[in-house]
Protein backbone atom coordinates (compact mmCIF):
# COMPACT_ATOMS: atom_id res chain seq x y z
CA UNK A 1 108.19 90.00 83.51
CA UNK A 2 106.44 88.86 86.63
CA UNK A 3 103.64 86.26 86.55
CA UNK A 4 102.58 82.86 87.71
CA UNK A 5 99.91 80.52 85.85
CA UNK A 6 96.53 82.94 85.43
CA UNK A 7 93.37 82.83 87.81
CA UNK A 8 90.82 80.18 86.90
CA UNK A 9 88.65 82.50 83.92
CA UNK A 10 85.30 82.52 85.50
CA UNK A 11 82.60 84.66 82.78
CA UNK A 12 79.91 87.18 84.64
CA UNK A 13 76.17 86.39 84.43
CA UNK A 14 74.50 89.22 84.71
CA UNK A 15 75.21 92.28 87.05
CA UNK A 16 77.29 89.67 89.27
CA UNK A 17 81.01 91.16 88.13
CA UNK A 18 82.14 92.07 91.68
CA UNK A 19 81.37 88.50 93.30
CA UNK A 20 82.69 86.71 90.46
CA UNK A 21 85.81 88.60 90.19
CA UNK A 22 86.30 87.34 93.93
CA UNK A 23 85.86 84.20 92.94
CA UNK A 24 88.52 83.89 90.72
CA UNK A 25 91.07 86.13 93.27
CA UNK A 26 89.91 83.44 96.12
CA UNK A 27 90.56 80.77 93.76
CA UNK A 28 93.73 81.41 92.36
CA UNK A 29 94.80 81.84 95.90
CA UNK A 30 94.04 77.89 96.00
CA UNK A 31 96.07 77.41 93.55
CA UNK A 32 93.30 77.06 91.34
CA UNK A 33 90.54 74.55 93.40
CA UNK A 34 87.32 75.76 92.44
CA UNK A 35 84.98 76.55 95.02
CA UNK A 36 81.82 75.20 95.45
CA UNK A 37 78.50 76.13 93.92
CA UNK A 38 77.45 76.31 97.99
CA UNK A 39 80.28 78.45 98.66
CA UNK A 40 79.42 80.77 95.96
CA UNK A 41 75.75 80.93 96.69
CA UNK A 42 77.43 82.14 100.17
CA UNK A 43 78.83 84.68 99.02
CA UNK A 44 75.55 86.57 96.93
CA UNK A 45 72.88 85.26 99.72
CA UNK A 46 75.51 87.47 102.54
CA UNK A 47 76.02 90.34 100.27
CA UNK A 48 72.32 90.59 99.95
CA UNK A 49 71.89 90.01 103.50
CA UNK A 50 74.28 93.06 104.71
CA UNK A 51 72.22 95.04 101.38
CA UNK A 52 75.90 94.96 100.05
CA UNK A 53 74.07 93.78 96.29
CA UNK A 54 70.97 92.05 95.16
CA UNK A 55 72.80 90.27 91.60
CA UNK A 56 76.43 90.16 92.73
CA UNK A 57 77.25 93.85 91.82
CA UNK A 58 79.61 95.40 94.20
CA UNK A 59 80.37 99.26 94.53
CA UNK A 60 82.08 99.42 97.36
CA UNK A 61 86.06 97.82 97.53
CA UNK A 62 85.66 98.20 101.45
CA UNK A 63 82.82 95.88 101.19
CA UNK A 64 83.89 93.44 99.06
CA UNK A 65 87.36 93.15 101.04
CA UNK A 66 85.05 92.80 104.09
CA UNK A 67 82.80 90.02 102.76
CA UNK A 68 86.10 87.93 101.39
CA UNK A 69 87.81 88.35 105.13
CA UNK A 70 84.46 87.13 106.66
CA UNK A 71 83.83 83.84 104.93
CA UNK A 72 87.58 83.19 103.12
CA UNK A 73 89.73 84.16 105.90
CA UNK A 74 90.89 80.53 105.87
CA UNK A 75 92.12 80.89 102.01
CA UNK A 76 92.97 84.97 101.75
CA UNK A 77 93.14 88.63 104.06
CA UNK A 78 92.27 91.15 102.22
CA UNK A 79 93.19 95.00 102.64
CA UNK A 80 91.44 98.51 100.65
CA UNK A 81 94.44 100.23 99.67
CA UNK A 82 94.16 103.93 98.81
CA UNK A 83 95.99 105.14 96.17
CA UNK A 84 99.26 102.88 96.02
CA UNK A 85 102.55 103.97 94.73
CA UNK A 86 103.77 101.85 92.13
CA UNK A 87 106.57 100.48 94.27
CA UNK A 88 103.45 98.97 96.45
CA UNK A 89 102.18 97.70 93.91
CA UNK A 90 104.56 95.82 91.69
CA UNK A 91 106.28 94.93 95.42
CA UNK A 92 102.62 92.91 95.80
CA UNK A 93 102.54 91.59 92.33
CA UNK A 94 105.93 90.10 92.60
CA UNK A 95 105.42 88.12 95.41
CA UNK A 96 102.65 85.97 93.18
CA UNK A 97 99.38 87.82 95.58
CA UNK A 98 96.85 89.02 93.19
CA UNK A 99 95.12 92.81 93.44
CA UNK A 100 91.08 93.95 92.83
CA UNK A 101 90.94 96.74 91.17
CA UNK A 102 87.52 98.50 90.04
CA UNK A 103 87.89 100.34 86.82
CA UNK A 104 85.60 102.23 84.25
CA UNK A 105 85.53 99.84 81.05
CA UNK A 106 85.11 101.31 77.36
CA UNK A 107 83.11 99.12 74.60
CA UNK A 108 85.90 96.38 74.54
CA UNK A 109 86.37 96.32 78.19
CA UNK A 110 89.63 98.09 78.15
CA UNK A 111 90.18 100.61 80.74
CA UNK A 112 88.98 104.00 79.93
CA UNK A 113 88.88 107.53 82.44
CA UNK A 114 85.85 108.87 79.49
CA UNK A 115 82.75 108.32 81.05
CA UNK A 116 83.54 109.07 85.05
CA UNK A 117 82.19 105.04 86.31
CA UNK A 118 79.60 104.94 83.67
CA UNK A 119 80.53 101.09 83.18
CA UNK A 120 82.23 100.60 86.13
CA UNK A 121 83.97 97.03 86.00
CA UNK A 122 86.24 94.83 88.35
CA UNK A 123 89.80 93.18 86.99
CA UNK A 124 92.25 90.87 88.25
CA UNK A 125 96.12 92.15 88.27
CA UNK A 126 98.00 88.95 88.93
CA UNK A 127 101.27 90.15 86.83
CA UNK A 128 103.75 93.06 85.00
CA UNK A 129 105.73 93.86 82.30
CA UNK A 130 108.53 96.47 82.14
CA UNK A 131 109.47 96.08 78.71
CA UNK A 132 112.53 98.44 79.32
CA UNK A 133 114.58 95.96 81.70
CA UNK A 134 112.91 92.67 79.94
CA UNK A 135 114.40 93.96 76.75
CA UNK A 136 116.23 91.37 75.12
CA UNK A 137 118.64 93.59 73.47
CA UNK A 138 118.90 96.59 75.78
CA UNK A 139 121.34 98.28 74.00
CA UNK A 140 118.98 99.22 71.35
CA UNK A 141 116.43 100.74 73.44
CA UNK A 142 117.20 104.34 73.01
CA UNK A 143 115.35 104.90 76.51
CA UNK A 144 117.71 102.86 78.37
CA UNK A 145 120.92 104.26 77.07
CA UNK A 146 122.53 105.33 80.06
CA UNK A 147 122.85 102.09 81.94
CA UNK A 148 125.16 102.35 85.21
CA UNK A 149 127.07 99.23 86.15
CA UNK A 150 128.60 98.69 89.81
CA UNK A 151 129.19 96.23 92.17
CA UNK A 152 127.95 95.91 94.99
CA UNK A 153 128.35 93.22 98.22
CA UNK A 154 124.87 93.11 99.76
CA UNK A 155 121.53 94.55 99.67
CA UNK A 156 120.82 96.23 102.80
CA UNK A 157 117.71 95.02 105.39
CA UNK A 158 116.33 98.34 104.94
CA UNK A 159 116.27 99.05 100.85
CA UNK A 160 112.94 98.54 99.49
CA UNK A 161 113.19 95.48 97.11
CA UNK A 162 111.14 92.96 94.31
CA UNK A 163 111.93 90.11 92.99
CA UNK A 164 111.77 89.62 88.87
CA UNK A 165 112.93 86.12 88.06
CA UNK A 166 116.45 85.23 89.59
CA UNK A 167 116.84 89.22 90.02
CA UNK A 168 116.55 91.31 92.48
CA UNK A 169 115.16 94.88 91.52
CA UNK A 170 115.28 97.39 94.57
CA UNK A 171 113.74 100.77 94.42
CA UNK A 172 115.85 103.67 95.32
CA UNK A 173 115.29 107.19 96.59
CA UNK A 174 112.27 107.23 95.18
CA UNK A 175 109.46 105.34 93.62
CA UNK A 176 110.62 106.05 89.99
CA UNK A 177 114.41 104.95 90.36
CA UNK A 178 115.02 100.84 90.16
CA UNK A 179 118.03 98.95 90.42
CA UNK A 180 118.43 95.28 89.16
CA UNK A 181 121.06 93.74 90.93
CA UNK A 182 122.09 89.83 89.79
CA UNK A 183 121.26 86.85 91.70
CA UNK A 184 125.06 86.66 92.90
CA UNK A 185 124.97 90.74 93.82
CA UNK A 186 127.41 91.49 91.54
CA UNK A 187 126.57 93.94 88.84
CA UNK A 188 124.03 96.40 89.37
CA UNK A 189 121.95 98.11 86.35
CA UNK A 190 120.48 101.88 87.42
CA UNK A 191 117.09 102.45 85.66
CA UNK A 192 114.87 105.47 85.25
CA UNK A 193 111.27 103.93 85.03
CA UNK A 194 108.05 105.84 85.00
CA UNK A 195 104.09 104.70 85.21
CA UNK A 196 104.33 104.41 81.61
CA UNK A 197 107.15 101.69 82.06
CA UNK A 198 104.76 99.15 83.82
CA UNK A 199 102.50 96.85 81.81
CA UNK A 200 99.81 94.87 83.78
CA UNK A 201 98.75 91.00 83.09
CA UNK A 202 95.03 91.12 84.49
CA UNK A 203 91.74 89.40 83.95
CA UNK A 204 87.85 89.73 83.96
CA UNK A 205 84.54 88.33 83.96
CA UNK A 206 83.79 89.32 80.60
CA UNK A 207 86.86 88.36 78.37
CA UNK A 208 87.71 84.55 77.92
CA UNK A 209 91.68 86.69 77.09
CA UNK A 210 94.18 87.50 79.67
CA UNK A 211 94.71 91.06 78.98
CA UNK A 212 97.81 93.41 79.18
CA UNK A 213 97.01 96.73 80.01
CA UNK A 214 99.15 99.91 80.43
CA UNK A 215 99.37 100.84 84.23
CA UNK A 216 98.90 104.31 83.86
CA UNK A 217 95.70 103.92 81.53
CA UNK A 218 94.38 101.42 84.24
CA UNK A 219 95.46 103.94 87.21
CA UNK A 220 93.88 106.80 85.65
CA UNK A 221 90.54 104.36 84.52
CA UNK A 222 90.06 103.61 88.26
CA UNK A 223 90.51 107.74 89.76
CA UNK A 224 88.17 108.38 86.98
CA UNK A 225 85.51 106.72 89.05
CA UNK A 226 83.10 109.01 89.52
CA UNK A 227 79.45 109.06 88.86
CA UNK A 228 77.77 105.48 87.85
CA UNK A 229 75.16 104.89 85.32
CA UNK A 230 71.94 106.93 86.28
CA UNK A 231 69.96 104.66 84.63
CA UNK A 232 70.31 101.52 86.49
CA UNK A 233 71.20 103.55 89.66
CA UNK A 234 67.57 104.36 89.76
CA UNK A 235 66.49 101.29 89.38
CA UNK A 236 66.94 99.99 92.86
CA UNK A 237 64.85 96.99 92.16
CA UNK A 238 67.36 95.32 90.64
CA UNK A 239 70.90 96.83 92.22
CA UNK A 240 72.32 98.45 95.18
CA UNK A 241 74.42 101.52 93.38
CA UNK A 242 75.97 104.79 95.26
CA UNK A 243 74.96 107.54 93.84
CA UNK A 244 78.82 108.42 94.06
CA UNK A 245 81.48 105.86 93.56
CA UNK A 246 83.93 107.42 96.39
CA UNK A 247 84.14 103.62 97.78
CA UNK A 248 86.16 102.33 94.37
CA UNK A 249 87.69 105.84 93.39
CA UNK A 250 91.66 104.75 94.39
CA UNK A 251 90.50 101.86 96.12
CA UNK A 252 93.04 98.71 95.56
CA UNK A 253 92.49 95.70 97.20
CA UNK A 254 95.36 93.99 98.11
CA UNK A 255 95.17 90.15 98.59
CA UNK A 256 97.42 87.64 100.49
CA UNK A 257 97.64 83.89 101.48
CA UNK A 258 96.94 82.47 104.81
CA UNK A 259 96.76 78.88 103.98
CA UNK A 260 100.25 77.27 105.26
């Protein structure tokens, strides 16, 4: 398991999911000092400004990274990632730097790929779970029978590489091979691992819960984003919305640290 204490739980008002979900990503990047009620006015009277939103809804990752470079560059840099592997990703994760990712959200607000962006939502990743190498009793896992065991004397500058804990897991060859080498680089496990391995700790504007979620479900949620809800995308009173979501469709956004 990877994960550091949560992002500060922050509950939407309204239409305002996007903006708030940056809000919590910009303040867990503080280490959890809340910003200002100035600060977040900021951030809704610019997006209306640049016709990004009128409530806080935000349907475009691009603009969302842009607006949290613009006025948090101090705190975070942000960066619209298209379609990461999951090396990229859980390489991200493991350093403690959170990810956006916009997602289609069934009744409870789990991720669904049913209704094409219908209820297009924004989570938090901030954390995994790969039950098949946290397994307290690996030898009973049927899937992780054939366990290879080796030593080794150093992990080369160029192998790609995670931390978990006090281990060292390094991807190999390719993106579904992982190797968990001991803090002393002396035994090394081989796994097979797969999308369907990966569990992700995340969070939203709409559940008081920290939620684990299956990263393939979540990965398939946010390529399912499609078409949004007619209905309030002709109502242009009230919200800016595409009439095509191509601007969250496999659009990550990757957040890091630049306070020293």
């Amino acid at each position: 398991m990877q994960i550091r204490d949560g992002p500060k739980l922050k509950l939407q008002n309204g239409y305002n999911c996007g903006l708030v979900a940056l809000r919590m990503v910009i303040e867990y990047l503080r280490g959890g000092a809340s910003l200002t009620k100035e600060q977040y006015d900021q951030m809704l009277t610019v997006s209306i400004e640049r016709g990004y939103s009128k409530q806080g809804e935000m349907f475009s990752s691009y603009n969302l990274s842009i607006l949290s470079n613009d006025l948090f560059s101090h705190y975070a840099d942000s960066e619209v990632i298209v379609s990461p592997s999951l090396f990229t990703v859980l390489h991200h994760l493991s350093k403690g730097l959170p990810i956006l990712i916009p997602y289609d959200a069934d009744s409870n607000w789990r991720p669904t790929s049913k209704t094409n962006g219908k209820r297009a939502h924004w989570a938090i990743i901030f954390g995994f779970v790969i039950p098949k190498i946290n397994s307290t009793d690996r030898s009973s896992n049927e899937n992780i029978s054939k366990v290879q065991f080796e030593s080794i004397d150093t992990l080369q500058q160029s192998d790609r590489f995670i931390y978990l804990n006090s281990n060292i897991i390094k991807f190999r060859d390719s993106d579904n091979c992982i190797e968990i080498t001991d803090s002393n680089y002396s035994n090394r496990q081989l796994f097979e691992i797969t999308e369907s391995d990966v569990f992700l700790i995340c969070q939203h504007s709409k559940s008081k819960f920290v939620q684990l979620w299956e990263y393939s479900l979540l990965k398939e949620s946010n390529e399912s984003l499609k078409t949004p809800n007619m209905d309030k995308q002709l109502d242009k009173d009230s919200w800016i919305i595409p009439t095509h979501l191509e601007d969250l469709q496999n659009k990550w956004i990757f957040f890091s640290n630049t306070q020293q």
